[in-house]
C-alpha atoms as a PDB file:
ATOM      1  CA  UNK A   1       0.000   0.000   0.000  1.00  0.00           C
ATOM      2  CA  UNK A   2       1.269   3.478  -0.617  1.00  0.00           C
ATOM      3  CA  UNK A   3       0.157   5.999   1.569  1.00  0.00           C
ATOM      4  CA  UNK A   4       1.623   9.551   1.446  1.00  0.00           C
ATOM      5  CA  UNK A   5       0.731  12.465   4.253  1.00  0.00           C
ATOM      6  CA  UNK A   6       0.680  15.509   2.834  1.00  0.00           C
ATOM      7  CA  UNK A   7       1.582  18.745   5.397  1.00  0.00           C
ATOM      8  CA  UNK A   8      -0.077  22.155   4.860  1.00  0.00           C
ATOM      9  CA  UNK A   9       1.811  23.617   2.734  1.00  0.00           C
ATOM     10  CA  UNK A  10       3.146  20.496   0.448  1.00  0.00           C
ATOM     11  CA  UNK A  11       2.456  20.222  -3.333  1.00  0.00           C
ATOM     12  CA  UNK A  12      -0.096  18.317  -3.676  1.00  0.00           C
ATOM     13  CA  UNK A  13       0.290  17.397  -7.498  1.00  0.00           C
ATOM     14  CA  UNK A  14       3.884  17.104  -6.989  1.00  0.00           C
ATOM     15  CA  UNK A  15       3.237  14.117  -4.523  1.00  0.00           C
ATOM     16  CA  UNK A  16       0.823  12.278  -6.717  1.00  0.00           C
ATOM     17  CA  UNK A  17       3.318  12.377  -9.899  1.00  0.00           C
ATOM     18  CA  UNK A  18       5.938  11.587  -8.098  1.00  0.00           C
ATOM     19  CA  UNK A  19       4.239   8.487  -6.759  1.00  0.00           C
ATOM     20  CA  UNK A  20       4.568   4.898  -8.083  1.00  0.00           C
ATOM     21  CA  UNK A  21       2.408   1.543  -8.024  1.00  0.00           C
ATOM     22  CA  UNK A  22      -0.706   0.990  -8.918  1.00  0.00           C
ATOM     23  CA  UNK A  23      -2.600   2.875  -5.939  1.00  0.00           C
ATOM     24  CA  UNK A  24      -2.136   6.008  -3.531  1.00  0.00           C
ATOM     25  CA  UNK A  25      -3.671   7.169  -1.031  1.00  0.00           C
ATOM     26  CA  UNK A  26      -3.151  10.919  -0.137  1.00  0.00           C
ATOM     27  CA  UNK A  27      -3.713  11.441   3.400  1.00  0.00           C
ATOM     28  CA  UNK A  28      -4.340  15.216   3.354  1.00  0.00           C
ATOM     29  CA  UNK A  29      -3.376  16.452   6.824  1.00  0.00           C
ATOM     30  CA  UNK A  30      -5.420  19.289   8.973  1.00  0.00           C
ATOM     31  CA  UNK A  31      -4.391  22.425   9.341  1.00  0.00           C
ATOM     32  CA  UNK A  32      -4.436  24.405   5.881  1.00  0.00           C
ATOM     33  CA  UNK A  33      -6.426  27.400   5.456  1.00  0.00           C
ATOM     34  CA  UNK A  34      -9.949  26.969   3.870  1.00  0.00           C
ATOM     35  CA  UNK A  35      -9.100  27.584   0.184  1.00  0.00           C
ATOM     36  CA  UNK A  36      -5.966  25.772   0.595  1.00  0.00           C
ATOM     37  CA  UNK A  37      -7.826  22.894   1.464  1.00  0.00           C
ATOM     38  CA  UNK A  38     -10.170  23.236  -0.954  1.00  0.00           C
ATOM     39  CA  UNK A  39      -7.779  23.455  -3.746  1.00  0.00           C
ATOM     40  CA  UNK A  40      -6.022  20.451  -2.833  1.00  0.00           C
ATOM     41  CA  UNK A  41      -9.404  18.513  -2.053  1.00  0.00           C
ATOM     42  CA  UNK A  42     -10.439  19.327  -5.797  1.00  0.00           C
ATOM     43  CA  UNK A  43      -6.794  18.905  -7.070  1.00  0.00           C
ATOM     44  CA  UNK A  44      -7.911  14.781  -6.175  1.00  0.00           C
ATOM     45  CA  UNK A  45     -10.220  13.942  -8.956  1.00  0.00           C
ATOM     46  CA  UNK A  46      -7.830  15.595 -12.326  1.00  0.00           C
ATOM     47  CA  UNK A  47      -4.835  14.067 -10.661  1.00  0.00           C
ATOM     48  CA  UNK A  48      -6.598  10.849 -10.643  1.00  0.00           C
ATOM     49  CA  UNK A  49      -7.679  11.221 -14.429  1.00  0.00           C
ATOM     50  CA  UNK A  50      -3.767  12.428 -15.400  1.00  0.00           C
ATOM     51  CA  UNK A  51      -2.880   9.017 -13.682  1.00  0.00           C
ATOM     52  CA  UNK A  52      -4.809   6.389 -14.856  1.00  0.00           C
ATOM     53  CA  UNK A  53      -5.378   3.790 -15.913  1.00  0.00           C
ATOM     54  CA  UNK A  54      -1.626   2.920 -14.676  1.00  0.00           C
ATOM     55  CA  UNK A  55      -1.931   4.538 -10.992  1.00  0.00           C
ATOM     56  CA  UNK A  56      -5.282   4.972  -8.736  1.00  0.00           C
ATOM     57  CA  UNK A  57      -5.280   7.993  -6.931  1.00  0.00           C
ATOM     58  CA  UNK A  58      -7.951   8.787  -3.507  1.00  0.00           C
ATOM     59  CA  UNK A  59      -7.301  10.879  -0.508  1.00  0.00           C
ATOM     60  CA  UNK A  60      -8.553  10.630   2.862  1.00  0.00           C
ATOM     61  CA  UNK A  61      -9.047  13.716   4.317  1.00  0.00           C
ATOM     62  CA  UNK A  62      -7.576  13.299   7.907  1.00  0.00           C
ATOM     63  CA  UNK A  63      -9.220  14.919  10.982  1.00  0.00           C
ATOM     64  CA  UNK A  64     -10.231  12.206  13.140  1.00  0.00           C
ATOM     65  CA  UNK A  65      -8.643   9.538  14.843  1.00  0.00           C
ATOM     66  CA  UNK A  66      -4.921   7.903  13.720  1.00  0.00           C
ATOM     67  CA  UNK A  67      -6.656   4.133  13.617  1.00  0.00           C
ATOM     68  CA  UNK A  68      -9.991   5.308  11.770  1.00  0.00           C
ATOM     69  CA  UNK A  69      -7.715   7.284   8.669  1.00  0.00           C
ATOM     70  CA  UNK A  70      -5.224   4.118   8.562  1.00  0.00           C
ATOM     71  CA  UNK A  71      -8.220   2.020   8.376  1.00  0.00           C
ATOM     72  CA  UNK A  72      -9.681   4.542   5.317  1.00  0.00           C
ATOM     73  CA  UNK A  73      -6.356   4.521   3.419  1.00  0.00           C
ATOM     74  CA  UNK A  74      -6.504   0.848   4.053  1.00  0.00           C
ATOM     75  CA  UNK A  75     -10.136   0.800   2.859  1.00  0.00           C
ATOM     76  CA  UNK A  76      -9.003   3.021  -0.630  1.00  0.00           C
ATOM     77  CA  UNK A  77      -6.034   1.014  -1.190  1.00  0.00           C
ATOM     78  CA  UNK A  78      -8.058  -2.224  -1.864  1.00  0.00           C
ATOM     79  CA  UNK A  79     -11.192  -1.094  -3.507  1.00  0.00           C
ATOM     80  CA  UNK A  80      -9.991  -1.714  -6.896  1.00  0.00           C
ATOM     81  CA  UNK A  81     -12.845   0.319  -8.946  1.00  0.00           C
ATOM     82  CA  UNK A  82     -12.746   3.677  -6.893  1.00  0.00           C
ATOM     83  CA  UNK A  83      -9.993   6.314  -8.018  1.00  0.00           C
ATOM     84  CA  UNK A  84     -10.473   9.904  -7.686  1.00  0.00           C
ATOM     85  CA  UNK A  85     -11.988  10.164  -4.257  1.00  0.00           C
ATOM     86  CA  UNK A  86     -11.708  12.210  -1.265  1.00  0.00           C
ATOM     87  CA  UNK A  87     -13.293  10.947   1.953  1.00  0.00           C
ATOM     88  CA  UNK A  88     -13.308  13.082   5.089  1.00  0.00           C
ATOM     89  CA  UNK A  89     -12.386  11.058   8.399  1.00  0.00           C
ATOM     90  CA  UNK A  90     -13.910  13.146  11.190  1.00  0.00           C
ATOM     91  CA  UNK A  91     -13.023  13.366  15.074  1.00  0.00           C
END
């Protein structure tokens, strides 16, 4: 499984075409302002088109517990048919 956390402030699309395998899961990490996080929510979905069909691309969006956004990426990682997602993990 690849699973990347991504810091306010890193480069989103950078991170995703740098990535290799056939899945990754973006674990976008609190903290960014509003349109930041917006931005890089929406950046999900194109980066997912530029990387297919070679590379599935999802994001959990990571605000709740530790075990419940492992158990997401987890979750992502295996569901063969979904690219393109973002799914918000709350507290």
């Amino acid at each position: 499984m690849s699973v990347v956390h991504a810091a306010p402030g890193d480069d989103i699309a950078r991170i995703v075409r740098a990535a290799s395998g056939e899945s990754l899961v973006v674990v976008i990490e609190p903290g960014r302002d509003p349109l930041s996080a917006a931005s890089v929510e929406a950046s999900i979905a194109p980066l997912a088109v530029e990387r297919a069909p070679g590379m599935r691309v999802n994001a959990v969006v990571g605000d709740g517990a530790v075990a419940d956004v492992a158990a997401m990426a987890g979750f992502l990682d295996t569901a063969a048919s979904t690219t393109g997602q973002v799914v918000r993990v709350d507290g």
